[in-house]
Protein backbone atom coordinates (compact mmCIF):
# COMPACT_ATOMS: atom_id res chain seq x y z
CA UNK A 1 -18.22 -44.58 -49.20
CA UNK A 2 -16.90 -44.99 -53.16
CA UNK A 3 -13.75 -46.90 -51.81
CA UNK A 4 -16.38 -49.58 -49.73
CA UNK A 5 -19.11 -49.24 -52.63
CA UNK A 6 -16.89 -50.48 -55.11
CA UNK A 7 -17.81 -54.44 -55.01
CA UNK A 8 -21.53 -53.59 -55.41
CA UNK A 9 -23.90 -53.07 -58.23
CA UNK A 10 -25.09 -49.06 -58.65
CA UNK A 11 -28.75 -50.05 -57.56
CA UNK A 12 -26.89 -51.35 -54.43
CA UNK A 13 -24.40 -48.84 -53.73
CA UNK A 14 -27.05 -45.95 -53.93
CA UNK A 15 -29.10 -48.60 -50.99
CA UNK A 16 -26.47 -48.37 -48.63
CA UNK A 17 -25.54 -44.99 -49.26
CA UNK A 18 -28.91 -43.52 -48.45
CA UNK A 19 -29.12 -46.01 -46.04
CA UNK A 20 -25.88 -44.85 -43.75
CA UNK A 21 -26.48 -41.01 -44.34
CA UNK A 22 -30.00 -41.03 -43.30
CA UNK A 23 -28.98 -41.93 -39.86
CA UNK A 24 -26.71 -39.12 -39.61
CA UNK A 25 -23.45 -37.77 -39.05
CA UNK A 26 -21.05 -40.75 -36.68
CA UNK A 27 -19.09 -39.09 -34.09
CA UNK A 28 -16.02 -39.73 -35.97
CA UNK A 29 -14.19 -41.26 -39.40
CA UNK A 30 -13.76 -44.77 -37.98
CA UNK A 31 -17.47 -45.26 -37.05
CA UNK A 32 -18.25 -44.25 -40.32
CA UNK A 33 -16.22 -46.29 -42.06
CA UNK A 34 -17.86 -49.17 -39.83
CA UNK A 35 -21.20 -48.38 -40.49
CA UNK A 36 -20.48 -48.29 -44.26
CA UNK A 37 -18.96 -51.69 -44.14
CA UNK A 38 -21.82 -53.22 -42.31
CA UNK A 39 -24.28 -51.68 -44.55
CA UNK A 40 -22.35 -53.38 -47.20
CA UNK A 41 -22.39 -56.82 -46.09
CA UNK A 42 -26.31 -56.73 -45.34
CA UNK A 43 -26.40 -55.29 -49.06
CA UNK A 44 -25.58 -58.78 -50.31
CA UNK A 45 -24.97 -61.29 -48.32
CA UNK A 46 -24.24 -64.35 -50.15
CA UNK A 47 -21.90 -62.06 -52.11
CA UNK A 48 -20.36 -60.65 -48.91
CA UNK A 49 -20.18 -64.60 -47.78
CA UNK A 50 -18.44 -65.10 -51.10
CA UNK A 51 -15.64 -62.06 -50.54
CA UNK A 52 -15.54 -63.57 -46.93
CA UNK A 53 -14.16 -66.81 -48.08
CA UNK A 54 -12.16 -65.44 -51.07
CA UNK A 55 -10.35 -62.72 -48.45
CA UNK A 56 -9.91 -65.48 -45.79
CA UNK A 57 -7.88 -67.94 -48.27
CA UNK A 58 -6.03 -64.98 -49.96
CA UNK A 59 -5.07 -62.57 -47.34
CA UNK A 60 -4.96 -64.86 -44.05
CA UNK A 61 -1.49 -64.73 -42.73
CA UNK A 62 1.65 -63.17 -41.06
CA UNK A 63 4.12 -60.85 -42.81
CA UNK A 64 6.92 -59.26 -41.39
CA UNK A 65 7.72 -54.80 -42.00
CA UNK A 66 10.75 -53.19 -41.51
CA UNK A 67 10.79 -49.97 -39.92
CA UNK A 68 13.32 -47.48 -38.88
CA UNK A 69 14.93 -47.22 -35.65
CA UNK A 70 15.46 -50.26 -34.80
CA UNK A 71 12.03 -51.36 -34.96
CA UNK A 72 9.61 -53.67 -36.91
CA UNK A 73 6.23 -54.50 -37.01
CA UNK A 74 4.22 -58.12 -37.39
CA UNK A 75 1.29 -57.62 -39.29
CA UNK A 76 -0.94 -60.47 -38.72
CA UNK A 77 -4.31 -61.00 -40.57
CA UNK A 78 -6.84 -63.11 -39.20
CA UNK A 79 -10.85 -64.00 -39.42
CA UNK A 80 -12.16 -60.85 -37.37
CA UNK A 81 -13.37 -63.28 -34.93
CA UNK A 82 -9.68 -64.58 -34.31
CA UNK A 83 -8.44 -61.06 -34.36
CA UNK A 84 -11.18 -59.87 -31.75
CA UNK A 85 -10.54 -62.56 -29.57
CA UNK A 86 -6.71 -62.61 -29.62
CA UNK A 87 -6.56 -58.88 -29.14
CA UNK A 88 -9.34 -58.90 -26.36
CA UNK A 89 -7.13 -62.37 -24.68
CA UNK A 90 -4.09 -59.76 -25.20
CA UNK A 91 -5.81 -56.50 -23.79
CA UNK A 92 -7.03 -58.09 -20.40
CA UNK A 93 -3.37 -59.90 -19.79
CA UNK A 94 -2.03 -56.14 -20.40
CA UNK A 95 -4.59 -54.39 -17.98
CA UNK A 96 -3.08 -56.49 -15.36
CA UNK A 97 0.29 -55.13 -15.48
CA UNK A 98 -0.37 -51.69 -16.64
CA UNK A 99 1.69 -49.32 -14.35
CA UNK A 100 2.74 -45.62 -14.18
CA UNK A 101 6.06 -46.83 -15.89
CA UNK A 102 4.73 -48.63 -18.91
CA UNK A 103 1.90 -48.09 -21.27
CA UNK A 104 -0.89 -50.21 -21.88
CA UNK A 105 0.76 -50.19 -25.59
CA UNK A 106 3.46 -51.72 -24.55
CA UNK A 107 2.36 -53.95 -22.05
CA UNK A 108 0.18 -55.69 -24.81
CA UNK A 109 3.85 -55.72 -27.08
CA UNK A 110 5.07 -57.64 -23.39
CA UNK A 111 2.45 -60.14 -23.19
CA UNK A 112 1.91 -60.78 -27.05
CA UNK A 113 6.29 -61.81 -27.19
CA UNK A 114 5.67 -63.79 -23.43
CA UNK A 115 2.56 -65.71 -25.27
CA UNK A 116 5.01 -66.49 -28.57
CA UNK A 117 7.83 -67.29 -26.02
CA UNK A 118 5.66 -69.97 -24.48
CA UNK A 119 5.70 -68.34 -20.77
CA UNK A 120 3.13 -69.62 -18.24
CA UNK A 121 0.72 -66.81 -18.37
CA UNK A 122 -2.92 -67.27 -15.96
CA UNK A 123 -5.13 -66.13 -18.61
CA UNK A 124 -8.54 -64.71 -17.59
CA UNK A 125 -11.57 -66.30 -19.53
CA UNK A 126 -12.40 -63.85 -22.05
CA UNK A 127 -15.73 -63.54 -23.84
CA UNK A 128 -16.30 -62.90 -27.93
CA UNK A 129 -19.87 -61.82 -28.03
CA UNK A 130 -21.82 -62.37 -31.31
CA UNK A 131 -25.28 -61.24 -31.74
CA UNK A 132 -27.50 -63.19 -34.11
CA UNK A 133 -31.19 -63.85 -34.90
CA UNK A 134 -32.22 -66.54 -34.09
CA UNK A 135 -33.65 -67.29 -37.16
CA UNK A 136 -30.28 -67.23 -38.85
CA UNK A 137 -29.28 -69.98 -36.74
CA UNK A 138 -31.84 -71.93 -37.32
CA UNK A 139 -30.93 -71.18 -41.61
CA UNK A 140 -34.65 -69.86 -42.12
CA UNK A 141 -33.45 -66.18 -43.01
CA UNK A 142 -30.08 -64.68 -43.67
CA UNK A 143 -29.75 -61.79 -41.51
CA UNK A 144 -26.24 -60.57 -40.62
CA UNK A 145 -24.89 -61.23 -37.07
CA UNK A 146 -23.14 -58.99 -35.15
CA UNK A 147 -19.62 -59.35 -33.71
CA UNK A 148 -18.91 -57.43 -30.89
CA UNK A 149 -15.52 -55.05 -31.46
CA UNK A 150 -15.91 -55.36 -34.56
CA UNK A 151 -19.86 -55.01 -36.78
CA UNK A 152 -21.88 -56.65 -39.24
CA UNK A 153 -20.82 -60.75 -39.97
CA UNK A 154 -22.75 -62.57 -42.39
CA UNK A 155 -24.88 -65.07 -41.52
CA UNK A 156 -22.85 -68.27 -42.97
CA UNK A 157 -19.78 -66.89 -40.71
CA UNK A 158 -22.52 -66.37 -37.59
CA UNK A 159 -23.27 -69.78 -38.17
CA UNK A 160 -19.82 -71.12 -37.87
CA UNK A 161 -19.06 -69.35 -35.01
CA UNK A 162 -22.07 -70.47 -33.02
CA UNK A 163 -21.18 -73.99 -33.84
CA UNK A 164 -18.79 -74.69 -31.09
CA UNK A 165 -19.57 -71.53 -28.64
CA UNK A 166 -21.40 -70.90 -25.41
CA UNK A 167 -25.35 -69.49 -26.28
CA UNK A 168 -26.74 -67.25 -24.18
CA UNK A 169 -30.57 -65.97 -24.81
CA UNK A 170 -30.85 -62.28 -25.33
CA UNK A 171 -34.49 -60.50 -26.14
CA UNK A 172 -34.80 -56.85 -27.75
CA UNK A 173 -37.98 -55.37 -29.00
CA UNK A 174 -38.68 -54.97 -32.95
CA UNK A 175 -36.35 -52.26 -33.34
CA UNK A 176 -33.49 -54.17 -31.99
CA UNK A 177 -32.99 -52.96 -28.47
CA UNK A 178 -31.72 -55.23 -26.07
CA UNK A 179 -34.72 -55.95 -23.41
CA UNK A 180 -33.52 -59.11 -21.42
CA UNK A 181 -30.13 -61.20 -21.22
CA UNK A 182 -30.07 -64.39 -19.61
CA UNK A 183 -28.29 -65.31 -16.97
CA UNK A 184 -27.44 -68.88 -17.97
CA UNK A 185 -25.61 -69.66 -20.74
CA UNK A 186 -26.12 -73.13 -23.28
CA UNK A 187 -23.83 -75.75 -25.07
CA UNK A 188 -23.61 -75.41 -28.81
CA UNK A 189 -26.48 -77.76 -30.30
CA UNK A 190 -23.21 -80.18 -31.66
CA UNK A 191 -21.82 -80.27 -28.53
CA UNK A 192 -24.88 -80.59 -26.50
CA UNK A 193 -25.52 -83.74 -28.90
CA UNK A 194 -21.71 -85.19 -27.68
CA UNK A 195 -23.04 -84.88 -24.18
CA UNK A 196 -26.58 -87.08 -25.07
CA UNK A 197 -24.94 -89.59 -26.80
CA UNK A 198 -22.09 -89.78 -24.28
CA UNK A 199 -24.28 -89.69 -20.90
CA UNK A 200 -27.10 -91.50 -21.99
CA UNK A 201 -29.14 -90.64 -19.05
CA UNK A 202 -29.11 -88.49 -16.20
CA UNK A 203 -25.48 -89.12 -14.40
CA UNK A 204 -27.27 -88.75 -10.83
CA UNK A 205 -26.89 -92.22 -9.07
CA UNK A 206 -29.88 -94.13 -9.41
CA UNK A 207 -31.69 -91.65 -12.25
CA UNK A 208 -32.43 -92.94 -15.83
CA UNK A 209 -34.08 -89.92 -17.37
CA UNK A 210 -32.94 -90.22 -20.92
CA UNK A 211 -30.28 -87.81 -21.14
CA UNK A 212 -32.67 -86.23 -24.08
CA UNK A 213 -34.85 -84.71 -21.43
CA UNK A 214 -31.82 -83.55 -19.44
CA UNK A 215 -30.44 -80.27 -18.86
CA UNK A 216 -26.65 -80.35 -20.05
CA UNK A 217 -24.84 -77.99 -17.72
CA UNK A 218 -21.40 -77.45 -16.34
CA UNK A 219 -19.93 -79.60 -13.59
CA UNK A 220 -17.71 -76.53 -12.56
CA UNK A 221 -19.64 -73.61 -13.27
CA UNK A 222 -18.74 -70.90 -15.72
CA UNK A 223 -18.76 -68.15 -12.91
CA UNK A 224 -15.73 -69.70 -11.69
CA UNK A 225 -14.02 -70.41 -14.94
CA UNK A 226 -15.63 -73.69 -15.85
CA UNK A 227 -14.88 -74.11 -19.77
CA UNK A 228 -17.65 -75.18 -21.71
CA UNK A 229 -16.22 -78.46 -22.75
CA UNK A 230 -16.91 -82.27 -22.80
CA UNK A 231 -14.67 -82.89 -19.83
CA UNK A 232 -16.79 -80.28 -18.31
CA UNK A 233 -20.47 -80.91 -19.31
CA UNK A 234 -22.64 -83.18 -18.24
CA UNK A 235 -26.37 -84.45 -18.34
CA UNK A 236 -28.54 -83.78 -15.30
CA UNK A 237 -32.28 -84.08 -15.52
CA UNK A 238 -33.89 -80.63 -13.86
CA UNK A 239 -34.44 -82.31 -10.67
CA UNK A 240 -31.45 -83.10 -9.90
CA UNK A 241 -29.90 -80.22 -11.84
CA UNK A 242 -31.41 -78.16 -8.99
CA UNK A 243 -30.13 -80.27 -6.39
CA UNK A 244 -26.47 -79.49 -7.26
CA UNK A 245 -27.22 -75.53 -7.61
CA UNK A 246 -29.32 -75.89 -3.81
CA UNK A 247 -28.00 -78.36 -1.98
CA UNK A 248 -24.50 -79.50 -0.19
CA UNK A 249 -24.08 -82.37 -3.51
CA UNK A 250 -20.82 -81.87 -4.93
CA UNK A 251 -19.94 -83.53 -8.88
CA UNK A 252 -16.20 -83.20 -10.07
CA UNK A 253 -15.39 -84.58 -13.59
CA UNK A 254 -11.95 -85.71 -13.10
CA UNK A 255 -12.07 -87.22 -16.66
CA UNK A 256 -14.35 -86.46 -19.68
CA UNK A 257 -17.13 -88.77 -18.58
CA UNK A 258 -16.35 -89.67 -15.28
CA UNK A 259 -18.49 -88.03 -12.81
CA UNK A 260 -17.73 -87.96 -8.77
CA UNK A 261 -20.49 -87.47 -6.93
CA UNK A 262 -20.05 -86.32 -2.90
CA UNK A 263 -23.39 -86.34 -0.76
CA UNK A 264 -23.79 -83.98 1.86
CA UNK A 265 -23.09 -87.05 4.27
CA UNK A 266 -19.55 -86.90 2.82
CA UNK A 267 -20.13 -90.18 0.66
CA UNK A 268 -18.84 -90.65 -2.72
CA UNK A 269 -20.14 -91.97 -5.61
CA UNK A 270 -18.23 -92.46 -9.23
CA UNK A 271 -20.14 -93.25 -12.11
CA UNK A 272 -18.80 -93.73 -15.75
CA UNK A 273 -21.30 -93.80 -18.78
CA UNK A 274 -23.13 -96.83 -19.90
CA UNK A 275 -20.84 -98.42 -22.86
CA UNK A 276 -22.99 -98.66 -26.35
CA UNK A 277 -22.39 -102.86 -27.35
CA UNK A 278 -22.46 -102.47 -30.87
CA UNK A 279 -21.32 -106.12 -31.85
């Protein structure tokens, strides 16, 4: 608690010290340790953004240790969203070969030096989950995120992180208890824009719903690995949106932009968006 205190003011370090022990004992060191931290950051956070930003350009990097034995260890220090996703990307390539004869340990050591080595790994599509008000997003309030694996985030780095990810909708009640997840999941607002611009208008042959009023969704879907990309988003008004999810319609995107479209007939169709004339 002193050691985590440190960078506040009294006034604040008495806050989040009242704040964590009124909640109780934690089942162990480490989740008290967390809960201190987070406490901290919601404490202050444009001075939490501040340390952020000052720790990121100081302490970012890779250093090498020598140990005995033989041995030596790579410490690398990364945003804790890098270092969550890497190790989760890491962990799940692991799990796969995890056998009586070799730890999980050190099948993460295996697949970490076949990743550095440049090896042709299949790599499952792993999810970084951050929680954030939606408020913060929008930059009316300030209100730490959350980042799964790892706690509190403030809301500038929430912010950059939801710039270029997948959004899914998630409702809790007023005491922050998760009551409904959505199913689907939604392009970044920047990359949602790229799509508008880009499209125009509804890609179905023969639609010109501005692509404004259009759903932008994923030509393969996510459930079966479909990245949430430009060469993998498009702009489909709802009706038509619906006719891919119900109907025998097929779309491939075998370039950014370039939509095939197969009807149920077997007939195919390839558009290619409307070119702006700008002279």
């Amino acid at each position: 608690m002193t050691k985590q205190t440190a960078v506040l003011s009294d006034d604040q370090a008495r806050w989040v010290e009242q704040r964590v022990l009124e909640r109780g004992p934690r089942a162990d060191h480490s989740r008290f340790r967390r809960a201190v931290r987070d406490t901290v950051t919601r404490a202050d956070v444009t001075a939490a953004d501040q340390r952020r930003q000052r720790a990121r350009e100081e302490e970012r990097g890779v250093t090498l240790v020598d140990l005995p034995d033989g041995l030596a260890q790579l410490k690398i220090t990364l945003d804790a969203a890098e270092a969550v996703t890497a190790f989760n990307q890491i962990d799940a390539l692991a799990k796969q070969r995890n056998t009586k004869e070799r730890s999980l340990k050190q099948c993460r050591a295996d697949v970490f030096m076949d990743l550095v080595a440049g090896k042709n790994i299949k790599r499952p599509v792993i999810a970084t989950n951050v929680m954030v008000p939606m408020t913060t997003l929008a930059g009316l309030t300030e209100r730490p995120g959350e980042l799964s694996g790892y706690g509190a985030i403030t809301a500038e780095h929430a912010r950059e992180l939801a710039r270029d990810s997948t959004w899914r909708r998630i409702l809790t009640d007023p005491a922050g208890h998760v009551l409904e997840v959505s199913h689907r999941r939604f392009a970044p607002p920047s990359l949602k824009r790229h799509i508008q611009l880009r499209d125009r208008t509804c890609r179905q042959p023969g639609c010109e719903e501005p692509a404004e009023r259009t759903e932008i969704d994923h030509t393969q879907r996510h459930t079966d690995h479909g990245e949430t990309s430009v060469a993998n988003l498009a702009a489909l008004c709802k009706k038509h949106n619906l006719l891919k999810e119900r109907s025998t319609w097929k779309i491939e995107q075998p370039e950014p932009g370039t939509l095939t479209f197969t009807t149920p007939s077997g007939k195919t169709h390839t558009t290619q968006p409307e070119p702006y004339e700008l002279e």
